[in-house]
N, C-alpha and C. Protein backbone atom coordinates (compact mmCIF):
# COMPACT_ATOMS: atom_id res chain seq x y z
N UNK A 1 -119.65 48.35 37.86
CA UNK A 1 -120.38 48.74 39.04
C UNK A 1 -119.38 49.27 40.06
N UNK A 2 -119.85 50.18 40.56
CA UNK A 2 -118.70 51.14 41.61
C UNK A 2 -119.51 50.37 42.64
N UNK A 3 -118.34 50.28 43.56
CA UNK A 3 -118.53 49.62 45.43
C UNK A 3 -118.35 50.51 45.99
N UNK A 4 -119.14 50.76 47.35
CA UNK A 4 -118.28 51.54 48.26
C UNK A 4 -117.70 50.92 49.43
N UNK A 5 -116.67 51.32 50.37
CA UNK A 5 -116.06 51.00 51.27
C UNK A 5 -117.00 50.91 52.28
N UNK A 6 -117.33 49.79 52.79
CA UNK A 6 -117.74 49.87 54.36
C UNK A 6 -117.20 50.77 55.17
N UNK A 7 -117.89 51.10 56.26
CA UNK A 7 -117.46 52.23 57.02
C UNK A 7 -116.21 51.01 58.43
N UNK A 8 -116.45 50.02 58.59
CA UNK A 8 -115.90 49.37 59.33
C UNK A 8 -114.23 48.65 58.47
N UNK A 9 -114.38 48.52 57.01
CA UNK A 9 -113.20 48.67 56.16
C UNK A 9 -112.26 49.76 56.52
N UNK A 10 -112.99 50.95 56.02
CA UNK A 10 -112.34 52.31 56.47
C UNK A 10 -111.72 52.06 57.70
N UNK A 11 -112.26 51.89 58.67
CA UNK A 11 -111.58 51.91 59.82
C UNK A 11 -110.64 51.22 60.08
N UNK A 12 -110.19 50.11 59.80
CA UNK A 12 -109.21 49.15 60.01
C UNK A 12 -108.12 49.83 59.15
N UNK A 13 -108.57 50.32 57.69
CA UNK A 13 -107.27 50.66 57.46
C UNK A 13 -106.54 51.83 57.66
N UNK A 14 -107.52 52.69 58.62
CA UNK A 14 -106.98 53.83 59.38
C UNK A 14 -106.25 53.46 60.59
N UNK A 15 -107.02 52.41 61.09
CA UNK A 15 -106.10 51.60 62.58
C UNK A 15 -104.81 50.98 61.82
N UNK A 16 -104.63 50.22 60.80
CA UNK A 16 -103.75 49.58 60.36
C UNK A 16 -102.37 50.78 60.15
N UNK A 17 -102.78 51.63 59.48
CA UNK A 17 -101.93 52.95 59.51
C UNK A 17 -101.26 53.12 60.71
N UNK A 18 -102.11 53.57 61.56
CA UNK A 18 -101.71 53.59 63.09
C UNK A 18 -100.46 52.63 63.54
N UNK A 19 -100.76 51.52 62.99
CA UNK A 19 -99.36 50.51 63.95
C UNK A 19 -98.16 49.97 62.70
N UNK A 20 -98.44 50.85 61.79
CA UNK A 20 -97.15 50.83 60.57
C UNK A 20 -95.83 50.80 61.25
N UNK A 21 -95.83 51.78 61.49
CA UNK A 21 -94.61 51.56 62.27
C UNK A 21 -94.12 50.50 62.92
N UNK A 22 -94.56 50.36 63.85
CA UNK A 22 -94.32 49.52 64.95
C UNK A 22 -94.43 47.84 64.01
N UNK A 23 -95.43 47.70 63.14
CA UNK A 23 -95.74 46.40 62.70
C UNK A 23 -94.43 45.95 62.27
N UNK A 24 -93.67 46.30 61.27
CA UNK A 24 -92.67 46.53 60.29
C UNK A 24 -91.31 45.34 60.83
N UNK A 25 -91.24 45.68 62.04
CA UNK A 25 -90.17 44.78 62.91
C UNK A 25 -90.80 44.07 63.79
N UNK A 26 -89.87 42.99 64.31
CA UNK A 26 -90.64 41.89 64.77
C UNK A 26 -90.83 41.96 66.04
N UNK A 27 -92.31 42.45 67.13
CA UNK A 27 -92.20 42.74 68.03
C UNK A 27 -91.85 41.32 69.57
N UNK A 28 -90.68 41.57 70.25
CA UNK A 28 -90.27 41.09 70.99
C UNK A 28 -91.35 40.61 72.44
N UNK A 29 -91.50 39.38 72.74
CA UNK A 29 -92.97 39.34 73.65
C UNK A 29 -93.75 39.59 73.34
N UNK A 30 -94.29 39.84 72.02
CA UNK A 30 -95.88 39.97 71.49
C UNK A 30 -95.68 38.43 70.99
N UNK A 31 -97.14 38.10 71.45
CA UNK A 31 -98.07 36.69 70.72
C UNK A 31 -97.51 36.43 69.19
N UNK A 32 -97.25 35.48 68.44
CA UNK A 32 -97.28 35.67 66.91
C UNK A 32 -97.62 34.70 66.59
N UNK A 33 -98.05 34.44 65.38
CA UNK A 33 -98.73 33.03 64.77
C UNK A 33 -98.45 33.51 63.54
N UNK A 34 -98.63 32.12 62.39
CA UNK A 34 -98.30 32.18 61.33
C UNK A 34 -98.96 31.24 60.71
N UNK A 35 -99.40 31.37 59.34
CA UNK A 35 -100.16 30.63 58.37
C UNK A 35 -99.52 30.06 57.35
N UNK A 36 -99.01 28.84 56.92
CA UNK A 36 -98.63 29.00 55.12
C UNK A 36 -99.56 28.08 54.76
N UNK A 37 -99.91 29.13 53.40
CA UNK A 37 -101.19 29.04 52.57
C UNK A 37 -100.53 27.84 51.40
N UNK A 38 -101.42 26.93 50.85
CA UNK A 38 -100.77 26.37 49.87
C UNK A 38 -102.47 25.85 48.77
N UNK A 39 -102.41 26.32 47.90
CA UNK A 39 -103.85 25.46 47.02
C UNK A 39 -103.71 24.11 47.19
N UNK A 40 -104.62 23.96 46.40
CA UNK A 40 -105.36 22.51 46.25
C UNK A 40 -104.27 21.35 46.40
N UNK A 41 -103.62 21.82 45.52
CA UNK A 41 -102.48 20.99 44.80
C UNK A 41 -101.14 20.61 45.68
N UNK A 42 -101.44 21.86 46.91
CA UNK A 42 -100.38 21.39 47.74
C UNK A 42 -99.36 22.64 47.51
N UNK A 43 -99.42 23.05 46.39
CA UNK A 43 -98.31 23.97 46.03
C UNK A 43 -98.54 25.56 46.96
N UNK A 44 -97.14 25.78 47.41
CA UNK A 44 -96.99 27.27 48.24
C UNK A 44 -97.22 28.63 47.83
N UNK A 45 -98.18 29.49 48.13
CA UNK A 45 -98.27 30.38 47.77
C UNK A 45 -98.14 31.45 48.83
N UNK A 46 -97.68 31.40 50.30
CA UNK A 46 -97.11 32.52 50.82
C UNK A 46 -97.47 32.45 51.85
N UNK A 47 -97.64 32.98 52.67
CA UNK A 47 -97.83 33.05 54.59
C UNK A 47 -98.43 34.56 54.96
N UNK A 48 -99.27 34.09 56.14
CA UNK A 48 -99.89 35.06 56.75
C UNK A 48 -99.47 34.95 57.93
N UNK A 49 -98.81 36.27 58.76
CA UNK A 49 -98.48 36.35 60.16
C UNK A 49 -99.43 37.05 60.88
N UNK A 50 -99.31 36.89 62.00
CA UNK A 50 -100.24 37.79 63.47
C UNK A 50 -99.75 37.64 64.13
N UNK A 51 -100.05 39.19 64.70
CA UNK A 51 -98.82 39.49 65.99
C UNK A 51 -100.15 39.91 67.03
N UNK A 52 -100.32 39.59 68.47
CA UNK A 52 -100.97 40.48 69.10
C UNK A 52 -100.21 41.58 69.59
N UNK A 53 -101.30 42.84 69.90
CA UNK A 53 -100.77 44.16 70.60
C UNK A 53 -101.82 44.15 71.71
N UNK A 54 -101.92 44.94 72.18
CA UNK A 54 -102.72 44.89 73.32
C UNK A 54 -103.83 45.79 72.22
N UNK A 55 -103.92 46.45 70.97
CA UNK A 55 -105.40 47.28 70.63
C UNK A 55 -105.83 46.24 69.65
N UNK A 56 -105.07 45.07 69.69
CA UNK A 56 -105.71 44.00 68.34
C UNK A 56 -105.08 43.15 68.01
N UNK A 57 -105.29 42.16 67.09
CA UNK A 57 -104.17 41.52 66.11
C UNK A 57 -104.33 42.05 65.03
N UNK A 58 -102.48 41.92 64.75
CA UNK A 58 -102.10 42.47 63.08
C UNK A 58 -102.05 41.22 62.10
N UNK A 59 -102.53 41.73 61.24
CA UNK A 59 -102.45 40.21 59.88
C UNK A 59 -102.15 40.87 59.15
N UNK A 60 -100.85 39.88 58.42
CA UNK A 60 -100.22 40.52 57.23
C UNK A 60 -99.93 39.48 56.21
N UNK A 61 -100.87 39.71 55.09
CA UNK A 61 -100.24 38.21 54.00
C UNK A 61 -99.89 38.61 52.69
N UNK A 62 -98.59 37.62 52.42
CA UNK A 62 -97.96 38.19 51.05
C UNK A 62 -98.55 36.52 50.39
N UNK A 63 -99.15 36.80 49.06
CA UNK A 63 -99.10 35.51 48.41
C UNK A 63 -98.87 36.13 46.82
N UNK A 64 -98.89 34.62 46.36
CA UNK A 64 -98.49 34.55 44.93
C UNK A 64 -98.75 33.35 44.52
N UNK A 65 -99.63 33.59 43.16
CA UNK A 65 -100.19 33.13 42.57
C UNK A 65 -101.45 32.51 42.53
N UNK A 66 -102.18 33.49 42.63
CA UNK A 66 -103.64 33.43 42.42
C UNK A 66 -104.00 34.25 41.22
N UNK A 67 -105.48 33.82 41.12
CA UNK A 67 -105.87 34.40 39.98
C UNK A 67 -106.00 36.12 40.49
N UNK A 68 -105.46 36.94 39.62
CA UNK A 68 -105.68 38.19 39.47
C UNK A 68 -107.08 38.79 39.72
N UNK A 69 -107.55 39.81 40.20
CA UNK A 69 -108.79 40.25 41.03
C UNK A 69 -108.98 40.04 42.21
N UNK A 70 -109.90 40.56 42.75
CA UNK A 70 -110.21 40.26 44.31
C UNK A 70 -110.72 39.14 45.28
N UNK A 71 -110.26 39.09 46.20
CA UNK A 71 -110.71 37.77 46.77
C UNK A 71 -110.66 37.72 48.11
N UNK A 72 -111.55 37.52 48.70
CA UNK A 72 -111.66 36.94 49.95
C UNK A 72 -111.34 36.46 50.63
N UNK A 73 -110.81 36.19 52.23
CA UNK A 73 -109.84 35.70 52.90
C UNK A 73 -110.88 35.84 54.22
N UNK A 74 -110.77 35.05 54.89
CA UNK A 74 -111.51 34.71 55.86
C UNK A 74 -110.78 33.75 57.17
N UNK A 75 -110.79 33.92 58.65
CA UNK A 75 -110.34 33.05 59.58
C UNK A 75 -111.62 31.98 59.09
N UNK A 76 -111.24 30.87 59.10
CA UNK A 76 -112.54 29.26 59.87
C UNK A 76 -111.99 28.86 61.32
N UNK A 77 -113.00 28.27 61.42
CA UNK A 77 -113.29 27.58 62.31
C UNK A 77 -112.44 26.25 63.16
N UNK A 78 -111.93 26.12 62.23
CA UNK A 78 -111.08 24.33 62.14
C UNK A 78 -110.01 24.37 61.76
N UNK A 79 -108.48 24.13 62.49
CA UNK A 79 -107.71 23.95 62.36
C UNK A 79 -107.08 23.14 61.25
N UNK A 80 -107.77 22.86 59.82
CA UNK A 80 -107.61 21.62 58.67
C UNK A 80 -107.68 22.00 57.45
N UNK A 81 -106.88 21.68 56.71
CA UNK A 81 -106.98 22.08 55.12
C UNK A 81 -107.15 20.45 54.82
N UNK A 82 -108.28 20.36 53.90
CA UNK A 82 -108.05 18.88 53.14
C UNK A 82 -108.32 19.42 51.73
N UNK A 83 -107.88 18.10 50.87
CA UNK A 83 -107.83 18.68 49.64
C UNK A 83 -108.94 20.04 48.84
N UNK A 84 -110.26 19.69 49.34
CA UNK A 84 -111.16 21.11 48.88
C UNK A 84 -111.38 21.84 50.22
N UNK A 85 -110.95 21.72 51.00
CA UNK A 85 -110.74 22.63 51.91
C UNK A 85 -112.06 22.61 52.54
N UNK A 86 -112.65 21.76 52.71
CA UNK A 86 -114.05 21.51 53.52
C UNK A 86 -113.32 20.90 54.79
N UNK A 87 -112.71 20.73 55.25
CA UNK A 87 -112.43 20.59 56.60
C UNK A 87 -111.59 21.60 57.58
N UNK A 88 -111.64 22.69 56.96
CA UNK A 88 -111.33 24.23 57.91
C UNK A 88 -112.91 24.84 58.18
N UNK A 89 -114.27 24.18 57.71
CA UNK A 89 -115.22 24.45 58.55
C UNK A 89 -115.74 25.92 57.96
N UNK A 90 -116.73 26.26 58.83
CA UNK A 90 -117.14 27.59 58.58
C UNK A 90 -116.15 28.49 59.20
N UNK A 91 -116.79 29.64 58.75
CA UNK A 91 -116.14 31.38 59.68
C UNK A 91 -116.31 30.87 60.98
N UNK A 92 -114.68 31.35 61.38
CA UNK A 92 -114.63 31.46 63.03
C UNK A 92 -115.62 32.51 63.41
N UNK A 93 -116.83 31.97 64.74
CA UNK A 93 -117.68 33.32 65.23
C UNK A 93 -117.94 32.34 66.15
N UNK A 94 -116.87 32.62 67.48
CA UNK A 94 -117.39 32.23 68.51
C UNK A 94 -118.77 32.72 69.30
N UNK A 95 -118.54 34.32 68.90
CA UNK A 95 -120.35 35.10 69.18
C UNK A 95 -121.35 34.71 68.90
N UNK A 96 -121.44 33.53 67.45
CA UNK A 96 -123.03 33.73 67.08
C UNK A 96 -123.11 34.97 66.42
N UNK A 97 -122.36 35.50 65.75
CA UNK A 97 -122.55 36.77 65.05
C UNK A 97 -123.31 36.24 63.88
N UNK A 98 -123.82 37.49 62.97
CA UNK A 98 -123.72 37.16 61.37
C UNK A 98 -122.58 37.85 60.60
N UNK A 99 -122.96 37.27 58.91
CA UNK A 99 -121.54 37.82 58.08
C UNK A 99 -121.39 39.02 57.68
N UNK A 100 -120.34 39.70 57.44
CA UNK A 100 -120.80 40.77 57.17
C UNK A 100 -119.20 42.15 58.28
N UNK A 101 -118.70 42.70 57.51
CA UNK A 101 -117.94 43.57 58.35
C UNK A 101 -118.93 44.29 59.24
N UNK A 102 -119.91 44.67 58.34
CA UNK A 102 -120.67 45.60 59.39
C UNK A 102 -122.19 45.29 60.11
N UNK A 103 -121.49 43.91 60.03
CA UNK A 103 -122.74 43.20 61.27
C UNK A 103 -122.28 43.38 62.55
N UNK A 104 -123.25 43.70 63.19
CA UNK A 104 -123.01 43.44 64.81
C UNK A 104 -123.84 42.44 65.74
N UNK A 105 -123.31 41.92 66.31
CA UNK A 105 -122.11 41.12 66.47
C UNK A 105 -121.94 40.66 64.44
N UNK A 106 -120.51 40.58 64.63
CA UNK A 106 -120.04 39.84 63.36
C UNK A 106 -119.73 38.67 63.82
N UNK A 107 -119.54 37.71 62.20
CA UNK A 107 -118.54 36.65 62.60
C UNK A 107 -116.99 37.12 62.77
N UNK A 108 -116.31 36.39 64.12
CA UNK A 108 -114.93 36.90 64.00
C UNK A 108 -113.50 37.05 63.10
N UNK A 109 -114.24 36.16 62.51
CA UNK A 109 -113.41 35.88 60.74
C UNK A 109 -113.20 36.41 59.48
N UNK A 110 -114.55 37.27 59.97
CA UNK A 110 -114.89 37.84 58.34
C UNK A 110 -113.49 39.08 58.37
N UNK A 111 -113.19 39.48 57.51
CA UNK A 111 -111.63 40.32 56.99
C UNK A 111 -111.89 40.97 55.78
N UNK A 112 -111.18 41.65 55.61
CA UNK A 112 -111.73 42.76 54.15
C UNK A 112 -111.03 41.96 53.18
N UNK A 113 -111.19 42.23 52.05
CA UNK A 113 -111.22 41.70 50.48
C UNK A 113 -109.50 41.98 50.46
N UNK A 114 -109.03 41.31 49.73
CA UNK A 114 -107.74 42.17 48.78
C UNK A 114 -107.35 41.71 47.38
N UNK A 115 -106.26 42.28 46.89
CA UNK A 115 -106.40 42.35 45.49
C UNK A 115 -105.02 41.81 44.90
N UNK A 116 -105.30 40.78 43.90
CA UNK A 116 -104.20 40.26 43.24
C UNK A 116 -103.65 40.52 42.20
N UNK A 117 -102.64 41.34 41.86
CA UNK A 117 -102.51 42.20 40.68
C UNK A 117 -102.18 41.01 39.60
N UNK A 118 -101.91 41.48 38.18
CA UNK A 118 -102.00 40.51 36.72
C UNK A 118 -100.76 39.65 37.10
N UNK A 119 -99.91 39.69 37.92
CA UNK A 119 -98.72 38.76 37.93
C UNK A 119 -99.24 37.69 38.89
N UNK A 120 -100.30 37.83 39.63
CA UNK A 120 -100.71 36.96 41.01
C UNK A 120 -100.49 37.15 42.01
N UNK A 121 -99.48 38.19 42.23
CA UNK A 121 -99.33 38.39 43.50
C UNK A 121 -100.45 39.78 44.47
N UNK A 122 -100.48 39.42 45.74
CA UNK A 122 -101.06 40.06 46.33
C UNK A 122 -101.25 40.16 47.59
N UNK A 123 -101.54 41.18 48.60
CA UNK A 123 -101.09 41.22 49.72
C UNK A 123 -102.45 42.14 50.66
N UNK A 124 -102.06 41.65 51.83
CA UNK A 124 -103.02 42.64 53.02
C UNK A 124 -102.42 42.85 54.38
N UNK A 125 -103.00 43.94 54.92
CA UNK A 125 -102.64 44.08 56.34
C UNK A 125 -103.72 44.78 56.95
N UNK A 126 -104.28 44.29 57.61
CA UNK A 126 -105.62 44.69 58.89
C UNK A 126 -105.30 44.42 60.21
N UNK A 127 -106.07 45.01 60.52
CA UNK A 127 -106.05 44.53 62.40
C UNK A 127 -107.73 44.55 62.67
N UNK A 128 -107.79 43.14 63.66
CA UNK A 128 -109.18 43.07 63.86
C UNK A 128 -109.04 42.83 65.52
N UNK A 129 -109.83 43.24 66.17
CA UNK A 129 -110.43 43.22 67.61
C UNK A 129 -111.66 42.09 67.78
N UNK A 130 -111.76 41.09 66.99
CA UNK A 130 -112.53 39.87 67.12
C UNK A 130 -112.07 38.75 67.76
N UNK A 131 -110.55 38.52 67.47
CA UNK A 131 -109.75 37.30 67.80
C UNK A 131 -108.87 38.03 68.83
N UNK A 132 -108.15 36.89 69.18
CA UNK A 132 -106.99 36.84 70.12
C UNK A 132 -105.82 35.89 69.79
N UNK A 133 -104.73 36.00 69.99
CA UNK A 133 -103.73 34.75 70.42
C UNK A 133 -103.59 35.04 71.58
N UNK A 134 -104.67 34.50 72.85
CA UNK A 134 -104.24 34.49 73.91
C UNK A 134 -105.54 33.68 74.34
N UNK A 135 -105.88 33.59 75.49
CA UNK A 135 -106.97 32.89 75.74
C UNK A 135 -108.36 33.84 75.49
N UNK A 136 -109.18 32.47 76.19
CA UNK A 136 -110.58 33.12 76.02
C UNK A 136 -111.25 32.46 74.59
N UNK A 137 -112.48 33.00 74.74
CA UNK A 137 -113.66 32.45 73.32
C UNK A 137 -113.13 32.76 72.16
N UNK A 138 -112.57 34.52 72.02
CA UNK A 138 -112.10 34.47 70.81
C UNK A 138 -110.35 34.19 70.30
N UNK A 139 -110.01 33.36 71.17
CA UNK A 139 -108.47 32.88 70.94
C UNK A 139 -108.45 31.72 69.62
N UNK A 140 -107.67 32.30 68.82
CA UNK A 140 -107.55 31.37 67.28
C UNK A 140 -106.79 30.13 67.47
N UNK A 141 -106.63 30.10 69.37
CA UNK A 141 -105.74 28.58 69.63
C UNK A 141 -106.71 27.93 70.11
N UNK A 142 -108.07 27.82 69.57
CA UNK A 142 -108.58 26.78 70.87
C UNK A 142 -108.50 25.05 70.29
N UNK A 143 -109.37 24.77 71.19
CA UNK A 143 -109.27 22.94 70.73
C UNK A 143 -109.38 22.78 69.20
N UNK A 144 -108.76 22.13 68.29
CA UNK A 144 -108.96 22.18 66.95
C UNK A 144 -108.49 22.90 65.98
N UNK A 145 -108.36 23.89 67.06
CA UNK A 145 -107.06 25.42 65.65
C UNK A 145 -108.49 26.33 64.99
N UNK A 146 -107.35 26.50 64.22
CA UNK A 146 -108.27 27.60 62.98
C UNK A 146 -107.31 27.81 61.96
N UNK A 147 -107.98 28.46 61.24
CA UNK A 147 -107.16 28.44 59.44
C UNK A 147 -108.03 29.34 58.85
N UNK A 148 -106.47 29.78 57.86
CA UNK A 148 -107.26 31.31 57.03
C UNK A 148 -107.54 30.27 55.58
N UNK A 149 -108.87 30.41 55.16
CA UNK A 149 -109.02 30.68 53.61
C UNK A 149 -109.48 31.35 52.56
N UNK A 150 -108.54 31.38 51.36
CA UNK A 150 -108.85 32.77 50.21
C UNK A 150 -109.99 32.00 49.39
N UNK A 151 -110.84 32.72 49.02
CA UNK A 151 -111.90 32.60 48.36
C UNK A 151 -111.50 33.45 46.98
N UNK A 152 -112.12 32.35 45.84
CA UNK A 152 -111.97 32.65 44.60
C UNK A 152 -112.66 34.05 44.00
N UNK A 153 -113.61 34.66 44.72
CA UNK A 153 -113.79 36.12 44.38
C UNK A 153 -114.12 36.38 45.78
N UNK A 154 -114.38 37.98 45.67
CA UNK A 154 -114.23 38.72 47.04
C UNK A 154 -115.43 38.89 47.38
N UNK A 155 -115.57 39.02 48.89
CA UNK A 155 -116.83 39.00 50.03
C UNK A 155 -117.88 39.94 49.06
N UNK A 156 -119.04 40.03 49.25
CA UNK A 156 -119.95 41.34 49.53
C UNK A 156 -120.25 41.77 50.69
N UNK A 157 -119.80 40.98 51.68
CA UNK A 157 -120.06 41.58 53.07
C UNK A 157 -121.35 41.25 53.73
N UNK A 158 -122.39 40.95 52.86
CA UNK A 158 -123.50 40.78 53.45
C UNK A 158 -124.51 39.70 53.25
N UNK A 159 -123.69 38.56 51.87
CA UNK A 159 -124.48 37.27 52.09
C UNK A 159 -124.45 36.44 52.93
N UNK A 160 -125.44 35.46 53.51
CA UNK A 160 -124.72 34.56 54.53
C UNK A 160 -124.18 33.29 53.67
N UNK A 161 -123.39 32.39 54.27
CA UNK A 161 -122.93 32.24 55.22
C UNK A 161 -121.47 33.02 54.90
N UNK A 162 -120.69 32.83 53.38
CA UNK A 162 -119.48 33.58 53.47
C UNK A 162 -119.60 34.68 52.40
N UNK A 163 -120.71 35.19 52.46
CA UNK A 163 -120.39 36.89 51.66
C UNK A 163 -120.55 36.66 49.84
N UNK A 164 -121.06 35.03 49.35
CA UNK A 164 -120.96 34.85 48.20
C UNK A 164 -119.59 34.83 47.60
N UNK A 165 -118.37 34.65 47.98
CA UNK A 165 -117.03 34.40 47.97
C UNK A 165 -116.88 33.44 47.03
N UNK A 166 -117.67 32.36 46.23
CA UNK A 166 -116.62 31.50 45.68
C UNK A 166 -116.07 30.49 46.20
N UNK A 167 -115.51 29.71 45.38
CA UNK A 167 -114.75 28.52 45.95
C UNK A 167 -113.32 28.83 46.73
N UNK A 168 -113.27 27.94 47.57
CA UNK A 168 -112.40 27.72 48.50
C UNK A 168 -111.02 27.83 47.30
N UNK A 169 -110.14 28.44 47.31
CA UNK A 169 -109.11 28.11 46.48
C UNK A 169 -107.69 28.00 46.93
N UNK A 170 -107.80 28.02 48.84
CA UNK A 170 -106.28 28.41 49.05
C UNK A 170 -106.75 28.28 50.65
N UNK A 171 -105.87 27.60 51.22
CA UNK A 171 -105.97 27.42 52.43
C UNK A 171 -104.76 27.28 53.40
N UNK A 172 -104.81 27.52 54.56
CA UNK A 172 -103.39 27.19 55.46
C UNK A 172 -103.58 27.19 57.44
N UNK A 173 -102.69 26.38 58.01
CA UNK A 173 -103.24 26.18 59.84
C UNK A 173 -103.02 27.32 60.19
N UNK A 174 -103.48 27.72 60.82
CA UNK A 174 -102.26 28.85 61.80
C UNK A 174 -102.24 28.20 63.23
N UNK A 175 -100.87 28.55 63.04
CA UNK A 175 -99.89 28.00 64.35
C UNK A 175 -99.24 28.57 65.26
N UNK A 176 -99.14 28.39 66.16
CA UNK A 176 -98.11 29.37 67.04
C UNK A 176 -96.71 29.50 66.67
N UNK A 177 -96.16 30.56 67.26
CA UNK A 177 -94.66 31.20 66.46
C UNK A 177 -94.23 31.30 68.08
């Protein structure tokens, strides 16, 4: 079955283009936070950073070792990984959005798919205008935290509550840097 790209996909990775440059080195007085992801088991599979700019935050994650194919990655709600990862909560959506890239309002969490090639490794970089590291409703520091987790297959974008994603398979806090 052929997919097509959301039109709100497209866009991020035309914005993401946009701050290549600049992303690449580590910007001095920008916000940063950082994630390390580890499965079930405890074991490390790689880190996700965010930097704010003033047109967004950048997220960039290198991991390794997951199962090969696509998968889902999502901000929650809750600052907590426990062993099945039911205590990072639902999608961060301080709005009351629904799921979905191209819901409006969205949840602020939802993030495009990416892809784990046959060795396990795999990587992304987006920028979303939902969150903040700074204050306010959509700041990923509020009481309790928040945390990214990869889902064992990738979003459709449009089931509720997480896009039909699969099990929780990979989780991590994000923290301030």
């Amino acid at each position: 079955m052929r997919r097509t790209i959301p039109a709100a996909a497209v866009a991020a990775i035309l914005a993401m283009a946009a701050f290549q440059g600049s992303a690449s080195a580590q910007q001095p007085g920008q916000p940063q936070a950082r994630a390390a992801i580890s499965d079930a088991q405890g074991k490390a599979l790689g880190t996700v950073t965010l930097t704010q700019f003033p047109q967004g935050v950048l997220i960039h994650g290198e991991l390794d070792g997951l199962k090969p194919g696509w998968h889902a990655v999502h901000i929650h709600e809750n600052g907590a990984c426990s062993p099945n990862f039911a205590a990072a909560g639902g999608h961060f959506n301080p709005s009351g959005g629904q799921h979905g890239i191209d819901a409006a309002p969205m949840h602020a969490g939802d993030l495009p798919n990416f892809l784990v090639n046959e060795s396990g490794k795999g990587g992304f970089e987006t920028i979303t205008h939902q969150v903040t590291l700074g204050e306010g409703q959509a700041s990923l520091f509020k009481p309790g935290g928040t945390s990214f987790v990869v889902h064992a297959n990738q979003d459709d974008y449009v089931s509720e509550p997480a896009g039909n994603s699969g099990d929780r398979v990979a989780c991590g806090v994000i923290e301030k840097r």
